[in-house]
Protein backbone atom coordinates (compact mmCIF):
# COMPACT_ATOMS: atom_id res chain seq x y z
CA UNK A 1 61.59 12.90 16.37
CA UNK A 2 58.65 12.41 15.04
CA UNK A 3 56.10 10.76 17.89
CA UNK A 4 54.14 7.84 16.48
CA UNK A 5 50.68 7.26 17.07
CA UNK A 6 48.31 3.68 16.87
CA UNK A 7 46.08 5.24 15.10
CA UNK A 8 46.51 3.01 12.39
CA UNK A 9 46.29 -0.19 14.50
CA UNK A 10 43.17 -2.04 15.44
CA UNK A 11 41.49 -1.91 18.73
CA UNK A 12 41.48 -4.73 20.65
CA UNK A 13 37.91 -5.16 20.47
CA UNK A 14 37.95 -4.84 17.00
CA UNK A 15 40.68 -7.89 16.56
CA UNK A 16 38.32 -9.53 19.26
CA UNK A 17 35.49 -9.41 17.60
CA UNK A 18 36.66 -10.30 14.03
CA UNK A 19 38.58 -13.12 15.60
CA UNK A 20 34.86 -14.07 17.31
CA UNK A 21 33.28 -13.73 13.71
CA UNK A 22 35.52 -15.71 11.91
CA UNK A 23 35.01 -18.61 14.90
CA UNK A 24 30.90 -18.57 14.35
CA UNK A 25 31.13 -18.76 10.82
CA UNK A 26 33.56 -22.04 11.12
CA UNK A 27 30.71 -23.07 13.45
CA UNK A 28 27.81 -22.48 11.37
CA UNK A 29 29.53 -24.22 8.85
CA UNK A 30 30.58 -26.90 11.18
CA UNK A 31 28.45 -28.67 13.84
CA UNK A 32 31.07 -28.98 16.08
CA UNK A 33 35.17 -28.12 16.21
CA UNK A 34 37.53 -28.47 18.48
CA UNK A 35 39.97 -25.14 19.30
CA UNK A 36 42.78 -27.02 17.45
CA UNK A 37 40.72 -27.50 14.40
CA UNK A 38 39.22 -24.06 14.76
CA UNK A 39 42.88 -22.78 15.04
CA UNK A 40 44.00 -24.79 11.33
CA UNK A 41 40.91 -23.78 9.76
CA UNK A 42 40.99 -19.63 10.76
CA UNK A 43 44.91 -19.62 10.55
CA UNK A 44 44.40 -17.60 13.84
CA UNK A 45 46.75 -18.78 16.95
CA UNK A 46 45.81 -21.38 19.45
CA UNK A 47 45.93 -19.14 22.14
CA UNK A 48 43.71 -16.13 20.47
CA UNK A 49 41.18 -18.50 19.67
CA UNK A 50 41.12 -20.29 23.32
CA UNK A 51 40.23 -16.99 24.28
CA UNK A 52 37.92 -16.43 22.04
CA UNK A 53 35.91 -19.73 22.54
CA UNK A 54 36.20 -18.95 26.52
CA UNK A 55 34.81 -15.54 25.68
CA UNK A 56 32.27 -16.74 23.50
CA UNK A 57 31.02 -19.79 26.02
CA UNK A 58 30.85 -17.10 29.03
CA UNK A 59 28.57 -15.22 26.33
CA UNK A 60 26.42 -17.70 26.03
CA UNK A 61 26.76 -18.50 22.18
CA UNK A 62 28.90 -21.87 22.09
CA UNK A 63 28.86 -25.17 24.46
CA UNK A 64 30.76 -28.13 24.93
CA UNK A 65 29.70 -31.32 22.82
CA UNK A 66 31.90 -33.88 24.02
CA UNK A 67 35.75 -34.97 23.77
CA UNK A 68 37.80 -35.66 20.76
CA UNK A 69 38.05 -39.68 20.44
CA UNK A 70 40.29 -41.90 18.11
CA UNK A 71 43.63 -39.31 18.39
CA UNK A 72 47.05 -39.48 20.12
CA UNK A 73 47.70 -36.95 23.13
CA UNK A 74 45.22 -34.85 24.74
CA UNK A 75 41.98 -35.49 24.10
CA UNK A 76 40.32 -31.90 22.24
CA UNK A 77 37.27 -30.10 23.74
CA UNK A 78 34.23 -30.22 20.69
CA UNK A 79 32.90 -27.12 20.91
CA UNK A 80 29.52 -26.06 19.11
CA UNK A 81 26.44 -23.20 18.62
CA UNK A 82 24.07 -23.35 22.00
CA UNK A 83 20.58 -24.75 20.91
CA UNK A 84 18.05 -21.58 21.37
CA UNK A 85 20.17 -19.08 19.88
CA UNK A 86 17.24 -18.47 17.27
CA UNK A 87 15.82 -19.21 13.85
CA UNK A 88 14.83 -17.77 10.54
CA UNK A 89 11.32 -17.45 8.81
CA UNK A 90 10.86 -17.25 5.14
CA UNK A 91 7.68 -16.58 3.60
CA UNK A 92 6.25 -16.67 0.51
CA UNK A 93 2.75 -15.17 -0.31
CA UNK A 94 1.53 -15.28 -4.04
CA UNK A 95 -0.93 -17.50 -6.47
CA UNK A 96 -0.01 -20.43 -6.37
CA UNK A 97 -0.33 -20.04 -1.81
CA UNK A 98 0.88 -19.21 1.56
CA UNK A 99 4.63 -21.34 2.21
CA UNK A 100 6.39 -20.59 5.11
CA UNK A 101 9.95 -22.04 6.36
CA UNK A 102 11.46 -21.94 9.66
CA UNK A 103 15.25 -22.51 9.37
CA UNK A 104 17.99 -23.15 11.74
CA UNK A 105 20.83 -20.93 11.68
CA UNK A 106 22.51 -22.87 9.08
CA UNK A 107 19.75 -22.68 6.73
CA UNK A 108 18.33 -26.12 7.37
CA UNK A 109 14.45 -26.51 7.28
CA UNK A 110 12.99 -27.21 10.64
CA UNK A 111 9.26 -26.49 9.85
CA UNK A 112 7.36 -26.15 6.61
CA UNK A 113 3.63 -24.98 6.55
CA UNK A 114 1.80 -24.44 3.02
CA UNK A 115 -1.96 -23.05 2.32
CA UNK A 116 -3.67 -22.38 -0.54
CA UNK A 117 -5.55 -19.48 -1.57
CA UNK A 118 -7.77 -18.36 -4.11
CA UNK A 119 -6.52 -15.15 -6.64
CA UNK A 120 -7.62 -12.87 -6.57
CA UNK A 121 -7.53 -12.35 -2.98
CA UNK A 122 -8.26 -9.05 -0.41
CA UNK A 123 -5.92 -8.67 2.54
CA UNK A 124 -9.30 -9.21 4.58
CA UNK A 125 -8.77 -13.03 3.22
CA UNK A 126 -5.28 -13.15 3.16
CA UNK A 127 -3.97 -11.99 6.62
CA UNK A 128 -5.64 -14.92 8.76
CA UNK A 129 -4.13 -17.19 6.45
CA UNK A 130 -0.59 -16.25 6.82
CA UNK A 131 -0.56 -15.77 10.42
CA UNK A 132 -2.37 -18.86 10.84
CA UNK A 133 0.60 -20.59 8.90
CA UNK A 134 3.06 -18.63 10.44
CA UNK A 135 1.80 -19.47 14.10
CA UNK A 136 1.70 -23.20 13.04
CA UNK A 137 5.17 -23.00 11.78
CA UNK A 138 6.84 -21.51 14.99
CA UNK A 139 4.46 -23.86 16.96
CA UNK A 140 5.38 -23.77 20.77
CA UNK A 141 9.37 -23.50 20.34
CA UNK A 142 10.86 -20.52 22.43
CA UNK A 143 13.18 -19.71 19.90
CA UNK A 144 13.35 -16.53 18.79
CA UNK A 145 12.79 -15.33 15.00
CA UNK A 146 16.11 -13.69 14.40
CA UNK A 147 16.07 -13.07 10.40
CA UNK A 148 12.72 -12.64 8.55
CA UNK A 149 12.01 -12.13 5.09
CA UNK A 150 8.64 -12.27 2.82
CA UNK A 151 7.95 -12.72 -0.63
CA UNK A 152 4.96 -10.67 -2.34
CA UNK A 153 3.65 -11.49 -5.67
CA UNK A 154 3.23 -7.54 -6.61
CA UNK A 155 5.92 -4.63 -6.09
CA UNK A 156 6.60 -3.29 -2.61
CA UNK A 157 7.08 0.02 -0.96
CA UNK A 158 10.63 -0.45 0.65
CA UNK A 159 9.98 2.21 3.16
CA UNK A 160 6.91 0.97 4.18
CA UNK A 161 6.86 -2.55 3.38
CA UNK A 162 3.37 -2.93 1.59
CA UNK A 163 2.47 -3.81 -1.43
CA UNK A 164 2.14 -0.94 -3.77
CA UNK A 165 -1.56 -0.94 -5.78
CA UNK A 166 -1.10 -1.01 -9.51
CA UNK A 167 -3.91 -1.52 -12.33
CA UNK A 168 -3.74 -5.10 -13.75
CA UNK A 169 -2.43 -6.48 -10.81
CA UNK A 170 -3.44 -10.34 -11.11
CA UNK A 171 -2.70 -11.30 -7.61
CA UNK A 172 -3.91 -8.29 -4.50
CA UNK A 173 -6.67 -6.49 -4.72
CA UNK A 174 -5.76 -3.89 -2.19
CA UNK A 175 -3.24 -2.73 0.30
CA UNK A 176 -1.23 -5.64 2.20
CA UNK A 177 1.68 -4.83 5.34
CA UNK A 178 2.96 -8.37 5.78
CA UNK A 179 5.92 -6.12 7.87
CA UNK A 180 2.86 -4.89 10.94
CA UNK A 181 1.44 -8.44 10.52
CA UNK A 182 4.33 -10.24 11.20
CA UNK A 183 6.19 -8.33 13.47
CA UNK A 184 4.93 -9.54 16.93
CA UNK A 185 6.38 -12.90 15.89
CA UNK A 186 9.63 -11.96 14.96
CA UNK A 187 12.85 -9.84 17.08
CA UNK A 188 13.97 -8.47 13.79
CA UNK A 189 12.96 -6.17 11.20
CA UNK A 190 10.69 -8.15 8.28
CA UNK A 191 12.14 -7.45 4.97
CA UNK A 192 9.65 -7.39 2.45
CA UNK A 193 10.21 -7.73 -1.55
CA UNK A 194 8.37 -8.48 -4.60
CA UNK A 195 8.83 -12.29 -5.87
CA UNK A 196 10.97 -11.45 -9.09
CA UNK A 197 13.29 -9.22 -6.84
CA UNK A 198 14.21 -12.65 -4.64
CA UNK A 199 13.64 -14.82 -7.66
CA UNK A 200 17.16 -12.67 -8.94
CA UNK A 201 18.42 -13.35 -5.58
CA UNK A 202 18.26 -16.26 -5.65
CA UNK A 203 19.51 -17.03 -9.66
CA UNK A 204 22.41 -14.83 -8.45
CA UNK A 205 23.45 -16.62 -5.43
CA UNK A 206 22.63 -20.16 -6.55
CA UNK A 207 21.42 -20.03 -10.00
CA UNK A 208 22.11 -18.88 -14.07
CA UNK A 209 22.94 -15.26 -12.75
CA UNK A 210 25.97 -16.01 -10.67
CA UNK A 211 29.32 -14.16 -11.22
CA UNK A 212 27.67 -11.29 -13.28
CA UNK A 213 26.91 -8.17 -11.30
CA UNK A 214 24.44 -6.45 -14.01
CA UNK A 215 21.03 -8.38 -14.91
CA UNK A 216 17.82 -8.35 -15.81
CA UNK A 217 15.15 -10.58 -15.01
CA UNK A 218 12.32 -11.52 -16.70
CA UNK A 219 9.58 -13.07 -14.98
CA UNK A 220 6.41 -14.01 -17.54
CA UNK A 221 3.47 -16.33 -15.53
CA UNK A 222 0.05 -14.75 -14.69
CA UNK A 223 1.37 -11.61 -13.99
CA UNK A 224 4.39 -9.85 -15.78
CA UNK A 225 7.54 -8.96 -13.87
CA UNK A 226 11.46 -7.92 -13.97
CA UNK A 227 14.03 -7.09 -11.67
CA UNK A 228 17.36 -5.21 -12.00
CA UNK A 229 20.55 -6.03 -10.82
CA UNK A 230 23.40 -3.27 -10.67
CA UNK A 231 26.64 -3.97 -9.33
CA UNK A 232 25.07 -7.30 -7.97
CA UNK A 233 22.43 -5.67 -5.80
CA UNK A 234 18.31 -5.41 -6.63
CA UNK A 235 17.26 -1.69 -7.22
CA UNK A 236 14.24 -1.06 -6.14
CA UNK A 237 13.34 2.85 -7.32
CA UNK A 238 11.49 5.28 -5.36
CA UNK A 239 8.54 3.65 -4.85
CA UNK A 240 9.45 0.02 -5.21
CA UNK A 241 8.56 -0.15 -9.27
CA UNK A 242 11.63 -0.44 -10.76
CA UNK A 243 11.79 -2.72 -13.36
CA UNK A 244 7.87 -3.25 -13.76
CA UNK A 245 7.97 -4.98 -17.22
CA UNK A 246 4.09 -5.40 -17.50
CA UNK A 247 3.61 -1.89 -17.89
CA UNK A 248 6.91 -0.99 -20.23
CA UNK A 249 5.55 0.24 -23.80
CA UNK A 250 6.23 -2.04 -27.13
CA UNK A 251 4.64 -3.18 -30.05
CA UNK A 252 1.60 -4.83 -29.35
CA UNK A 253 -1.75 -6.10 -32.01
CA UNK A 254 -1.48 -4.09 -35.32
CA UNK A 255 1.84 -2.60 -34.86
CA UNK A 256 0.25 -0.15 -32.14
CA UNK A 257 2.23 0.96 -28.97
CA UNK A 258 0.83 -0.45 -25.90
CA UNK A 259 1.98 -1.27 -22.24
CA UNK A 260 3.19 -4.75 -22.59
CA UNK A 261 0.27 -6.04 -20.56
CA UNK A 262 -2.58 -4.86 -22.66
CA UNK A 263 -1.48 -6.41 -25.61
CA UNK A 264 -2.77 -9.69 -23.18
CA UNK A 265 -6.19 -8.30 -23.28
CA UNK A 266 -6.59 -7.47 -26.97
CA UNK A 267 -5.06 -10.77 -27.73
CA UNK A 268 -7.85 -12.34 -25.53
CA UNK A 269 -5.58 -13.93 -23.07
CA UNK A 270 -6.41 -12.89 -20.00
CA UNK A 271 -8.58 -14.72 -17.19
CA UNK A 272 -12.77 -13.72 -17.39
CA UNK A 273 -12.77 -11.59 -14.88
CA UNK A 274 -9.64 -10.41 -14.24
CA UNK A 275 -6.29 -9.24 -14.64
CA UNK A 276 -3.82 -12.74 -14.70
CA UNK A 277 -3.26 -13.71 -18.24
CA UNK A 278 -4.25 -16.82 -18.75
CA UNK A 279 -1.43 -19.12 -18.90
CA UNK A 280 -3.04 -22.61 -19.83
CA UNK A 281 -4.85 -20.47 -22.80
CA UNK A 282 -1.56 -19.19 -23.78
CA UNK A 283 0.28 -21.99 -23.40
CA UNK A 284 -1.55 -23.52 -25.56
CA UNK A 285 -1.07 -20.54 -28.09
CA UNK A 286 3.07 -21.37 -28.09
CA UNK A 287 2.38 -25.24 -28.50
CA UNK A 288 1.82 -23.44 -32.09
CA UNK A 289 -0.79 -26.26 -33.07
CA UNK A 290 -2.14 -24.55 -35.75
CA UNK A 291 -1.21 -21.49 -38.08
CA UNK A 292 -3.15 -18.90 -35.99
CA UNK A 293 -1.71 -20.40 -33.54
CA UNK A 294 1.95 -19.65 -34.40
CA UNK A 295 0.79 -16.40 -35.88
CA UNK A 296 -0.16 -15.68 -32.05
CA UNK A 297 3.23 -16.79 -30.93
CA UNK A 298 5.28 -15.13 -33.05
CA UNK A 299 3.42 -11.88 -31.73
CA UNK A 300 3.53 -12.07 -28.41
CA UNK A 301 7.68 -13.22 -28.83
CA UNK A 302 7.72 -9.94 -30.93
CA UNK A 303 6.19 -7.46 -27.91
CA UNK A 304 8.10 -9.28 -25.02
CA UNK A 305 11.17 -8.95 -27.01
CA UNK A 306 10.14 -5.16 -27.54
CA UNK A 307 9.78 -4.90 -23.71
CA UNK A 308 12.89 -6.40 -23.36
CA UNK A 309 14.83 -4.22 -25.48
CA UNK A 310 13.79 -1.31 -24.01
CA UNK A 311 15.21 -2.01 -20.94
CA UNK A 312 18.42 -3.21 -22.23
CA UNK A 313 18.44 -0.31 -23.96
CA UNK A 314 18.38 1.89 -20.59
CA UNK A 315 20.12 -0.49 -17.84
CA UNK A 316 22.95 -2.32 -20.44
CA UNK A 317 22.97 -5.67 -18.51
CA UNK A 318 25.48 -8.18 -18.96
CA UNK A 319 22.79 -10.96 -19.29
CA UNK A 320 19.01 -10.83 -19.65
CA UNK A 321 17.01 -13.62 -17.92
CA UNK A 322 13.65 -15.53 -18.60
CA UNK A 323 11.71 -17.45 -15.80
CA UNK A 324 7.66 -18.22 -15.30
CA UNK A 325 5.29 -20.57 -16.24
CA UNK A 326 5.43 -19.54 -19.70
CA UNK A 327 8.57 -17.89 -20.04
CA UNK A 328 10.61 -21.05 -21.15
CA UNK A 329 7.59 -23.27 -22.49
CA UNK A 330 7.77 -24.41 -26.09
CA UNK A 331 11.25 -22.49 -27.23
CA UNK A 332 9.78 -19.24 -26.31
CA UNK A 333 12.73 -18.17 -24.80
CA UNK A 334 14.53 -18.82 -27.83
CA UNK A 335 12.18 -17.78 -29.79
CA UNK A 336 12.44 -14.00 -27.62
CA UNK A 337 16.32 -13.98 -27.56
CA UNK A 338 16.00 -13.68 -31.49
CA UNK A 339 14.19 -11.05 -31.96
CA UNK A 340 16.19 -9.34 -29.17
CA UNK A 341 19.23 -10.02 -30.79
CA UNK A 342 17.50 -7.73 -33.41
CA UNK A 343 16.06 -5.00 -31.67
CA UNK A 344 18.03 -3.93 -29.19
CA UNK A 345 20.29 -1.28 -29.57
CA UNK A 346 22.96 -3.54 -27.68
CA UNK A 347 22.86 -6.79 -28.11
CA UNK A 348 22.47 -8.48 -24.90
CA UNK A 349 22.54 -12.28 -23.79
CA UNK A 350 19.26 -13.58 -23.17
CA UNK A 351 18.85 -17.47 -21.01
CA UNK A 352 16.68 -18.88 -19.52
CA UNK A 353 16.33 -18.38 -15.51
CA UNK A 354 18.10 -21.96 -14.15
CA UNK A 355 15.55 -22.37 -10.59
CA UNK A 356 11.70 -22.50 -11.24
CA UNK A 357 9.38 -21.70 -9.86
CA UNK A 358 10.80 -21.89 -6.19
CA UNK A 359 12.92 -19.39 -6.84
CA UNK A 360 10.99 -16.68 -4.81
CA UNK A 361 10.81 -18.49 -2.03
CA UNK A 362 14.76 -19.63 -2.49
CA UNK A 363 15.38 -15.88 -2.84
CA UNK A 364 13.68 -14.75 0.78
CA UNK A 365 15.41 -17.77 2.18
CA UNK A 366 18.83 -16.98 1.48
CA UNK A 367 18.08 -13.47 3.22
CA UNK A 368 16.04 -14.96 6.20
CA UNK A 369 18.85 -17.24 7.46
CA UNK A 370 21.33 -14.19 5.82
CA UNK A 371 20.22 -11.96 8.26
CA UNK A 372 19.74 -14.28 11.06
CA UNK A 373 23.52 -15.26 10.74
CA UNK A 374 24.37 -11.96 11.13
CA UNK A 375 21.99 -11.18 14.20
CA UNK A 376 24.61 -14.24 15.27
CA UNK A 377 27.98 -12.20 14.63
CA UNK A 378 27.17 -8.97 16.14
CA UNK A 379 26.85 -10.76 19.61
CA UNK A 380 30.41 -11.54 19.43
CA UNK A 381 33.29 -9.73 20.59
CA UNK A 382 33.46 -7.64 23.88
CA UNK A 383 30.81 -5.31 24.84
């Protein structure tokens, strides 16, 4: 007879602690449930999850919050997350300023500090500034930072966390490690990303990306910008420059090939001074007021569209999207997704982004109170 093993069973941790998961999630969905409600709602048994609610008040993680009122029989227990557990920080650091959020566990806003600042900016600038705002948004609560994530207007060095120097940037002038400055206010690690990477976070959990798992996204303001979706994730390439539209090669003035933020220069479109193309200028170029004027437009549709192509071309999305300042003023979107529809090798949908410019900040969000939720769920369950 053949002797039979459990290695094919779960441990009794492990059906503790998934039993303990699926309770915290009910209960960060949920102010407060009682262990009958929290029974109906998991389809787990009343006495497993008595258990597990004794287990996880001993652990310190849920409380009492009164008695169930109003019902026949026994009067239920209300059970809820113990204040203190911790909060999340999400921080955005570009142009247009310096926001930071703390957020409860749930996601709701508890603080909100904003600064401006002028671009371009040094880090010798910058850094005071955003751990002045940071310090005023923790203020004096104990609470612990348990999910962290920051926003950069410029591509990032995933293994480092700093912002990665390219020419034309129209934001940093130099390096930037929001991960060292931030990291004595915060008991997790600080992920760090580049604004269009959250941006297509955030249009993929919330906004005109959601359901597809391969996009592009097109971010046209000041500075140019794309990220790249595969299988529903952001790729970031070696160095954190995947996806770096500004500097992918099209047709720019006279039919020449030039990196697609050049073409900003020759076209006289960029700031005195700098390296931010000049939106208000430009805008007014795709108002298309006069001929030049639409002459103008229908070349800088052409070498965005070029751009756009290309990387169609290479990564195949199922959808291409267009955010920014200027992306979606005037038609221009439209105006791009035609002349896509005629370069590119495959034709590919092209929309508009759905979430503005808050996007970024929506993006680093999500992941702040993302990874303080799970900070939550891998205290429960036995040691």
């Amino acid at each position: 007879m053949t002797q039979t093993t459990d290695r094919s069973l779960p441990s009794l941790g492990l059906v503790s602690r998934l039993t303990d998961q699926h309770v915290l999630d009910q209960l960060l969905e949920h102010a407060e449930l009682t262990r009958a409600q929290l029974a109906t709602r998991t389809g787990i048994s009343k006495p497993t999850i008595s258990e597990c609610v004794r287990r996880l008040v001993g652990a310190g993680l849920l409380t009492e919050s009164g008695q169930q009122s109003g019902k026949r029989g026994p009067a239920g227990t209300f059970y809820r997350l113990r204040e203190g557990l911790g909060t999340a920080l999400a921080v955005a650091v570009g142009p247009d300023g310096v926001v930071v959020e703390r957020l409860d566990l749930r996601g709701a806003l508890i603080t909100r500090v904003e600064r401006t600042v002028a671009a371009p900016i040094d880090a010798a600038r910058l850094n005071p500034v955003l751990t002045a705002a940071v310090r005023e948004a923790l203020g004096a609560s104990p609470e612990p930072v348990r999910g962290c994530a920051v926003s950069v207007a410029g591509p990032v060095d995933q293994a480092t966390g700093r912002l990665v120097r390219l020419a034309y940037a129209p934001f940093l002038l130099d390096a930037f490690d929001p991960r060292s400055l931030l990291a004595p206010f915060v008991d997790a690690v600080v992920q760090v990303d580049n604004d269009v990477n959250w941006a297509a976070l955030a249009e993929h959990h919330d906004g005109a990306a959601q359901g597809l798992t391969h996009v592009v996204y097109g971010y046209l303001g000041p500075g140019l910008g794309s990220a790249v979706l595969i299988d529903g994730r952001v790729i970031h390439g070696a160095q954190g420059l995947a996806g770096e539209l500004a500097h992918v090669r099209t047709v720019g003035p006279g039919g020449r090939s030039r990196r697609l933020i050049e073409c900003f220069a020759e076209w006289d479109l960029v700031e005195p001074g700098s390296n931010a193309i000049d939106v208000p200028a430009l805008l007014e170029v795709l108002a298309g007021g006069t001929a030049a004027d639409r002459r103008r437009r229908a070349a800088v549709a052409e070498a965005v569209a070029g751009a756009i192509a290309s990387m169609t071309a290479l990564l195949n999305p199922e959808r291409v999207l267009i955010g920014g300042p200027w992306g979606t003023a005037y038609d221009f979107d439209r105006l791009v997704a035609e002349r896509v529809h005629e370069l590119a090798m495959i034709d590919t949908e092209v929309r508009p982004a759905a979430l503005g410019p808050t996007a970024p900040l929506s993006g680093a969000r999500i992941q702040a109170v993302r990874s303080a939720q799970a900070w939550l769920r891998s205290r429960g369950g036995p040691a």
